[in-house]
C-alpha atoms as a PDB file:
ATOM      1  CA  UNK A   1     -49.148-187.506 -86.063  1.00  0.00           C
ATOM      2  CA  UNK A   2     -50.916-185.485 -88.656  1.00  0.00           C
ATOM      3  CA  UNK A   3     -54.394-184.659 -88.979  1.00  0.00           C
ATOM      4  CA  UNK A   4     -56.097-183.366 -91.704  1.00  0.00           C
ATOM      5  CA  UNK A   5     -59.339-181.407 -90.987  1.00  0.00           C
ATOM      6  CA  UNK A   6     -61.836-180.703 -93.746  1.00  0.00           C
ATOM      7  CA  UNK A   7     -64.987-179.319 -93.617  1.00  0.00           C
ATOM      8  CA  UNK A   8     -67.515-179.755 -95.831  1.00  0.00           C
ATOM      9  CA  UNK A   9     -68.281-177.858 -99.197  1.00  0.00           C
ATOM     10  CA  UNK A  10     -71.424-175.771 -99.694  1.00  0.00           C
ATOM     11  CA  UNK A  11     -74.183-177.396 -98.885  1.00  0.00           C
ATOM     12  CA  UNK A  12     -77.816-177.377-101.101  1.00  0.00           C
ATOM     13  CA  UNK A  13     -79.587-175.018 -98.893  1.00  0.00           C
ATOM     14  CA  UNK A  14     -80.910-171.763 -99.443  1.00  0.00           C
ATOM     15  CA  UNK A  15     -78.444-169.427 -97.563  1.00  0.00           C
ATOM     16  CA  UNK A  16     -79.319-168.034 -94.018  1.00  0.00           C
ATOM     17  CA  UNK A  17     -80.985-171.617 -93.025  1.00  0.00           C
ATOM     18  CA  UNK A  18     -80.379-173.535 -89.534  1.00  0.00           C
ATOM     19  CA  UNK A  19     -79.321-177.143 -91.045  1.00  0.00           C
ATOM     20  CA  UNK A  20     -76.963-178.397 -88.445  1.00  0.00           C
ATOM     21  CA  UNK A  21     -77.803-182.598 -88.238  1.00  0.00           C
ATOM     22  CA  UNK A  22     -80.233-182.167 -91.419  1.00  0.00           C
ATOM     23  CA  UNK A  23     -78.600-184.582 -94.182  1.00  0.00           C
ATOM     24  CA  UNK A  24     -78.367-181.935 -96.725  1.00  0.00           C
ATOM     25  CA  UNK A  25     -76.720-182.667-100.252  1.00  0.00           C
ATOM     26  CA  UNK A  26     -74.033-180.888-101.870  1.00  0.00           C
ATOM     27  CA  UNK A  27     -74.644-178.145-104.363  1.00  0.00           C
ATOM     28  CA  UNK A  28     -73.162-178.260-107.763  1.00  0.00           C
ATOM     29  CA  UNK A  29     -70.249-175.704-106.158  1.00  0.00           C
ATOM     30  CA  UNK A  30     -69.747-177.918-103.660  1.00  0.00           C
ATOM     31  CA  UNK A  31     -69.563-181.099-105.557  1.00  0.00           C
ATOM     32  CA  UNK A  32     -67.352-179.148-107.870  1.00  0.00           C
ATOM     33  CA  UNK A  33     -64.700-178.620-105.237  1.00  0.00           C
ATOM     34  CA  UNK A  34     -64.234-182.434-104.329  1.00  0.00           C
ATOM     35  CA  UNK A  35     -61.303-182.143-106.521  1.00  0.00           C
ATOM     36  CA  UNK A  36     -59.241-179.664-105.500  1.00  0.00           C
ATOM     37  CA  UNK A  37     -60.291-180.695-101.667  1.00  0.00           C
ATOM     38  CA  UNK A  38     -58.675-184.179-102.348  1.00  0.00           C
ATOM     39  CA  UNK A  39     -56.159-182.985-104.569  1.00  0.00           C
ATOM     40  CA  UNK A  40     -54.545-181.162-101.306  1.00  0.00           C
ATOM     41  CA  UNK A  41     -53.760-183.820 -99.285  1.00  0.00           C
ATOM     42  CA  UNK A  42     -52.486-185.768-102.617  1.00  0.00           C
ATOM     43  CA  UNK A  43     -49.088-186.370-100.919  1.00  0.00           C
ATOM     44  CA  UNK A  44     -50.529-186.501 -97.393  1.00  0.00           C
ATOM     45  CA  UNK A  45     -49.978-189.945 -95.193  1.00  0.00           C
ATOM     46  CA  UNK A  46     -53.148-191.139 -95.061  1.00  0.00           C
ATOM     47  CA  UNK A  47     -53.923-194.310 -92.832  1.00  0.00           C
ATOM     48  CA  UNK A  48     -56.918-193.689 -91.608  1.00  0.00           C
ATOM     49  CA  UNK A  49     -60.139-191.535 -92.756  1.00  0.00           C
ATOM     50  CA  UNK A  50     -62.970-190.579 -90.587  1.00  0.00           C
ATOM     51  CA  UNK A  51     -65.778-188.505 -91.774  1.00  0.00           C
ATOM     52  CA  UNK A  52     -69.829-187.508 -90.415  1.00  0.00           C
ATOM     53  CA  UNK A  53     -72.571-190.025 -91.530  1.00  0.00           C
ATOM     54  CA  UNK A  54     -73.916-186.909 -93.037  1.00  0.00           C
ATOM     55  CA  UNK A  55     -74.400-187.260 -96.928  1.00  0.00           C
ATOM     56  CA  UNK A  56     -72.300-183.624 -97.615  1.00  0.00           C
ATOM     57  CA  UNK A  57     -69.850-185.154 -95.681  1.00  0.00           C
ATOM     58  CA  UNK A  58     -69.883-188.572 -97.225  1.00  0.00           C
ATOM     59  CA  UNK A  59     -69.801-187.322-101.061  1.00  0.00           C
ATOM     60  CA  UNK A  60     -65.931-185.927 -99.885  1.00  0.00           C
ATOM     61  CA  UNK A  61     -64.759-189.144 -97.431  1.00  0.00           C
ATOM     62  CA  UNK A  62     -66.096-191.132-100.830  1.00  0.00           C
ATOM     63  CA  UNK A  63     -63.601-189.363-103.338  1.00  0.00           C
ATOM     64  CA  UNK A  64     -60.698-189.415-100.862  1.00  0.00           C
ATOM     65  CA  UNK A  65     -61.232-193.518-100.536  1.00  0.00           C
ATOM     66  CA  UNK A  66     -60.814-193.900-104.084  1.00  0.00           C
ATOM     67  CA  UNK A  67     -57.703-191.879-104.410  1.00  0.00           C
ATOM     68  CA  UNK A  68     -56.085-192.853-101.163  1.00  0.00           C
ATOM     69  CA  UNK A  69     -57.226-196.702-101.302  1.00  0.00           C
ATOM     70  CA  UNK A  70     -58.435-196.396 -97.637  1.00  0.00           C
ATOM     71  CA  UNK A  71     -62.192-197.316 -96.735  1.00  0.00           C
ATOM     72  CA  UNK A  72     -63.382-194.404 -94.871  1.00  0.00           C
ATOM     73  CA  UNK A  73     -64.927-194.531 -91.230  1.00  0.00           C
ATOM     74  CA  UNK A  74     -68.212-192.768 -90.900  1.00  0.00           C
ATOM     75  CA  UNK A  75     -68.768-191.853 -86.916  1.00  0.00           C
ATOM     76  CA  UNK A  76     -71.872-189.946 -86.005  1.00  0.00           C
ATOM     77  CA  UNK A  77     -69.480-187.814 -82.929  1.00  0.00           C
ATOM     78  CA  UNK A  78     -68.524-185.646 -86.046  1.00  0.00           C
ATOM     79  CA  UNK A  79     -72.176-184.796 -86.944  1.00  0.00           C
ATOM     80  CA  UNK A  80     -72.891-181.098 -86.843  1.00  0.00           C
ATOM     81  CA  UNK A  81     -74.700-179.685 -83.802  1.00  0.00           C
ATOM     82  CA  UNK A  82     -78.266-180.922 -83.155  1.00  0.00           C
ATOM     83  CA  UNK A  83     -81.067-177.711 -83.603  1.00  0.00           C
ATOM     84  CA  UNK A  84     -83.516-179.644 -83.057  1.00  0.00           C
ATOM     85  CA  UNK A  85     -86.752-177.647 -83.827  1.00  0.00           C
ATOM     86  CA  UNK A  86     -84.759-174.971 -85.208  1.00  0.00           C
ATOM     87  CA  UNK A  87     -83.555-177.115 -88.322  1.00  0.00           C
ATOM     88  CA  UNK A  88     -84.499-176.555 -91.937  1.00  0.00           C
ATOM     89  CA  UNK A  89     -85.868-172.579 -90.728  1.00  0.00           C
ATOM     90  CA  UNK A  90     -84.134-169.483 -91.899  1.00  0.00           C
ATOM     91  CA  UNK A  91     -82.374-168.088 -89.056  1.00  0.00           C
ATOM     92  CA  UNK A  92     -83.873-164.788 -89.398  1.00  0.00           C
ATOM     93  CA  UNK A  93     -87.359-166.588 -88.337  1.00  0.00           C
ATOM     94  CA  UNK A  94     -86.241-167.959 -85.294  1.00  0.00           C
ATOM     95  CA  UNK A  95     -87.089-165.970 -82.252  1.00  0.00           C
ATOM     96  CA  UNK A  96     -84.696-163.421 -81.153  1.00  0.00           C
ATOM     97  CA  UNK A  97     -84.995-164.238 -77.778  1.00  0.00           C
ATOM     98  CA  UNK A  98     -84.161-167.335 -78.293  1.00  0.00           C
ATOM     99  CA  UNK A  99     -81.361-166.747 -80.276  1.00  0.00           C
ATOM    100  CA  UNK A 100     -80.053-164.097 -77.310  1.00  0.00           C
ATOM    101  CA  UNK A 101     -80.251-167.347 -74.744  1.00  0.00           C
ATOM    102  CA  UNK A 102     -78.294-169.249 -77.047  1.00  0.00           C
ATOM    103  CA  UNK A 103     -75.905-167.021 -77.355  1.00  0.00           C
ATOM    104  CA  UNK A 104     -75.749-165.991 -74.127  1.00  0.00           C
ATOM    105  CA  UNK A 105     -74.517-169.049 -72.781  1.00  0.00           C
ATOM    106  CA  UNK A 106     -74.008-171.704 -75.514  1.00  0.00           C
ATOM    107  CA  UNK A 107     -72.779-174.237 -73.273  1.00  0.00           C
ATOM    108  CA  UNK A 108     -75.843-175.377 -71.490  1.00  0.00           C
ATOM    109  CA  UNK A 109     -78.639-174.091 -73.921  1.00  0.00           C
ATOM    110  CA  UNK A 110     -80.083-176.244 -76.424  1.00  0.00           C
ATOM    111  CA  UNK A 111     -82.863-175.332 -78.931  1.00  0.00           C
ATOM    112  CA  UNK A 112     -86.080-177.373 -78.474  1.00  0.00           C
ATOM    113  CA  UNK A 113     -85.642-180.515 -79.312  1.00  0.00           C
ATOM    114  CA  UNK A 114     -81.382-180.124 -80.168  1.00  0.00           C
ATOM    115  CA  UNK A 115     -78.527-180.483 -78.155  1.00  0.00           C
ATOM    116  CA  UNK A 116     -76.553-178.354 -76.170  1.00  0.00           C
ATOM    117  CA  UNK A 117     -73.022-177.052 -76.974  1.00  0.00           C
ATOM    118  CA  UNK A 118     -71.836-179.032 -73.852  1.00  0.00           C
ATOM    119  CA  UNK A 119     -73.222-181.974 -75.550  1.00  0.00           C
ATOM    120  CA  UNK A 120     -71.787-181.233 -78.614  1.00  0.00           C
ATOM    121  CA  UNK A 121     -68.121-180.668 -76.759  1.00  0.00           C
ATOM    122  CA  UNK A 122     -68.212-184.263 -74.611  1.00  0.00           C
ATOM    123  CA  UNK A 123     -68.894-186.288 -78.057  1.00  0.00           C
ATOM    124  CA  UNK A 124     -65.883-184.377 -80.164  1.00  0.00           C
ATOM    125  CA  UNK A 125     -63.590-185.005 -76.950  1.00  0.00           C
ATOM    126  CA  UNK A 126     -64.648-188.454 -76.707  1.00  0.00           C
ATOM    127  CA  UNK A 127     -63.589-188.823 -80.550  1.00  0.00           C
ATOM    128  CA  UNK A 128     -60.182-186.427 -79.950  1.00  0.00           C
ATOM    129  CA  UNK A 129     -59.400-189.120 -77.052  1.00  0.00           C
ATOM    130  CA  UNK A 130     -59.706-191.759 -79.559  1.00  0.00           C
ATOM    131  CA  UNK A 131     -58.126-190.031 -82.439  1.00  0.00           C
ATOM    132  CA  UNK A 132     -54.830-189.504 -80.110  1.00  0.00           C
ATOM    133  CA  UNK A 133     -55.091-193.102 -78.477  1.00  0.00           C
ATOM    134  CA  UNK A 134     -54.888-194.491 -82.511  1.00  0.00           C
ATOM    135  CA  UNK A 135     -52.017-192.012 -83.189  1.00  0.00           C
ATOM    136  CA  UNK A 136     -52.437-192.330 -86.639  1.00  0.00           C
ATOM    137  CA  UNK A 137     -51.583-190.175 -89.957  1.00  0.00           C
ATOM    138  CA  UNK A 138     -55.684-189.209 -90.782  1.00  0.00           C
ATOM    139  CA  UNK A 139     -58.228-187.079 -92.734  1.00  0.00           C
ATOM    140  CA  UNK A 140     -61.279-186.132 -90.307  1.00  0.00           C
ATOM    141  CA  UNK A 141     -64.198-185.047 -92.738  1.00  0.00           C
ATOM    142  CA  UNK A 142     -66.924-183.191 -90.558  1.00  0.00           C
ATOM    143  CA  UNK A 143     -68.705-179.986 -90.536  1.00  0.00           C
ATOM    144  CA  UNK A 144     -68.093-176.249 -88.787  1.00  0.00           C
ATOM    145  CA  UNK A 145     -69.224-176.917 -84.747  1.00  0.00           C
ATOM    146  CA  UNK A 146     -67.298-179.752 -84.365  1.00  0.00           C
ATOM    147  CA  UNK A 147     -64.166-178.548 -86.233  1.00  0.00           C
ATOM    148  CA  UNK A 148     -63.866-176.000 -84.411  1.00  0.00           C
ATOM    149  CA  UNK A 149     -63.870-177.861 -81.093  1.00  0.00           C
ATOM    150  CA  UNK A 150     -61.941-180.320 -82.530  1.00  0.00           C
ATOM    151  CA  UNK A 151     -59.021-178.172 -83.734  1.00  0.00           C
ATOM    152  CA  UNK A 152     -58.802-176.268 -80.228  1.00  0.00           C
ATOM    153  CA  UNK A 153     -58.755-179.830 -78.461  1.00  0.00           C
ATOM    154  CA  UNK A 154     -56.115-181.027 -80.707  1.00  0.00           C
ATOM    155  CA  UNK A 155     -54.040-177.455 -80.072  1.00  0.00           C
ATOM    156  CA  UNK A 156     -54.768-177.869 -76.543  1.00  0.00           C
ATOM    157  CA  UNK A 157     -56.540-173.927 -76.493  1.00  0.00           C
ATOM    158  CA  UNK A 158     -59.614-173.005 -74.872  1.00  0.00           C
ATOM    159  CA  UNK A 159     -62.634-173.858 -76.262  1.00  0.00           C
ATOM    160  CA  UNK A 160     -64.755-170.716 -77.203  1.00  0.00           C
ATOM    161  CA  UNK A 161     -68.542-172.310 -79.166  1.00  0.00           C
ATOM    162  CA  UNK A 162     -68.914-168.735 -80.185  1.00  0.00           C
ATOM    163  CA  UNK A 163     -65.644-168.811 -82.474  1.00  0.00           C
ATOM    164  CA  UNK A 164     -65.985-168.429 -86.200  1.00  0.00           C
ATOM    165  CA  UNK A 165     -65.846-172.259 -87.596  1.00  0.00           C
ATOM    166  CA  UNK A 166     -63.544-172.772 -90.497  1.00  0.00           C
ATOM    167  CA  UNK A 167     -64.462-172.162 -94.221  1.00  0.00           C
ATOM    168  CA  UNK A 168     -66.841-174.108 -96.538  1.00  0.00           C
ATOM    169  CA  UNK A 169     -64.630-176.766 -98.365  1.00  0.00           C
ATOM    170  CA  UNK A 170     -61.625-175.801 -96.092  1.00  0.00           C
ATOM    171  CA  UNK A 171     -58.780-177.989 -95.666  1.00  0.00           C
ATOM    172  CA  UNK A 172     -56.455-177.600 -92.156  1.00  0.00           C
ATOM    173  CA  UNK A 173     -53.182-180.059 -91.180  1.00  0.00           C
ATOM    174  CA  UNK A 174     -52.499-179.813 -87.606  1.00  0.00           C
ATOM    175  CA  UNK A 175     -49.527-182.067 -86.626  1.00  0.00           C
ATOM    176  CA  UNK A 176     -49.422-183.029 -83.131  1.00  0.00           C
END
């Protein structure tokens, strides 16, 4: 089975800002990568496509339907991390402390109002459990938290929430 994880292109959001389950557009960069995003997976088996409700996610899932033929699968387990309170602020405003608890132990803390990472790891293994139980050839269009997890689950590494999420507009095959 292959899998083909994508990630998003830049969002339009001022740099620096917490956006995680915000439904964001695409900037004009961003929309101007759709094409060579799809166009790397041009000879890839597609049979099924999943992808994030979320609209940056969408605008991708949309332009790989009409060049693979396939209807694509919007599941809200690939949404981006919940900040609750924290969302739409520059990170630089939120309180340092709070940001130290967070990263302290990102497993268990949430930000007021968000989830926690542990949250955030039980819905992507819910969706890896499903995504190996279908065994098909897919495209999984999501954003940079649950990528991340996503990738390690499907590699069968630890999972580290503190790891550095793959690229804007990146494109990853794993073949299990």
């Amino acid at each position: 089975m292959k899998i083909a994880l994508i990630r998003h292109p830049t969002p339009l959001i001022a740099p620096g800002t917490c956006y995680g389950h915000l439904d964001v557009p695409l900037a004009p960069k961003g929309l101007a990568d759709i094409p060579r995003i799809t166009a790397t997976l041009d000879s890839f088996p597609l049979a099924a496509l999943w992808t994030s409700p979320s609209q940056r996610c969408r605008l991708v899932a949309d332009a790989f339907a009409r060049d693979h033929n396939i209807p694509p699968t919007p599941d809200p387990r690939l949404q981006e991390m919940d900040f609750g309170q924290w969302e739409g602020q520059p990170w630089d405003d939120i309180p340092r402390p709070d940001l130290d608890r967070w990263a302290a132990n990102p497993l268990t803390f949430a930000a007021p109002g968000g989830e926690s990472g542990a949250a955030l790891i039980a819905r992507i293994q819910t969706f890896h459990t499903h995504l190996r139980e279908d065994g098909l050839d897919c495209a999984v269009i999501s954003h940079g938290g649950p990528l991340k997890i996503l990738i390690r689950l499907l590699l069968d590494e630890a999972l580290d929430l503190l790891a550095p999420s793959p690229s804007l507009g990146s494109v990853r095959i794993v073949e299990i």
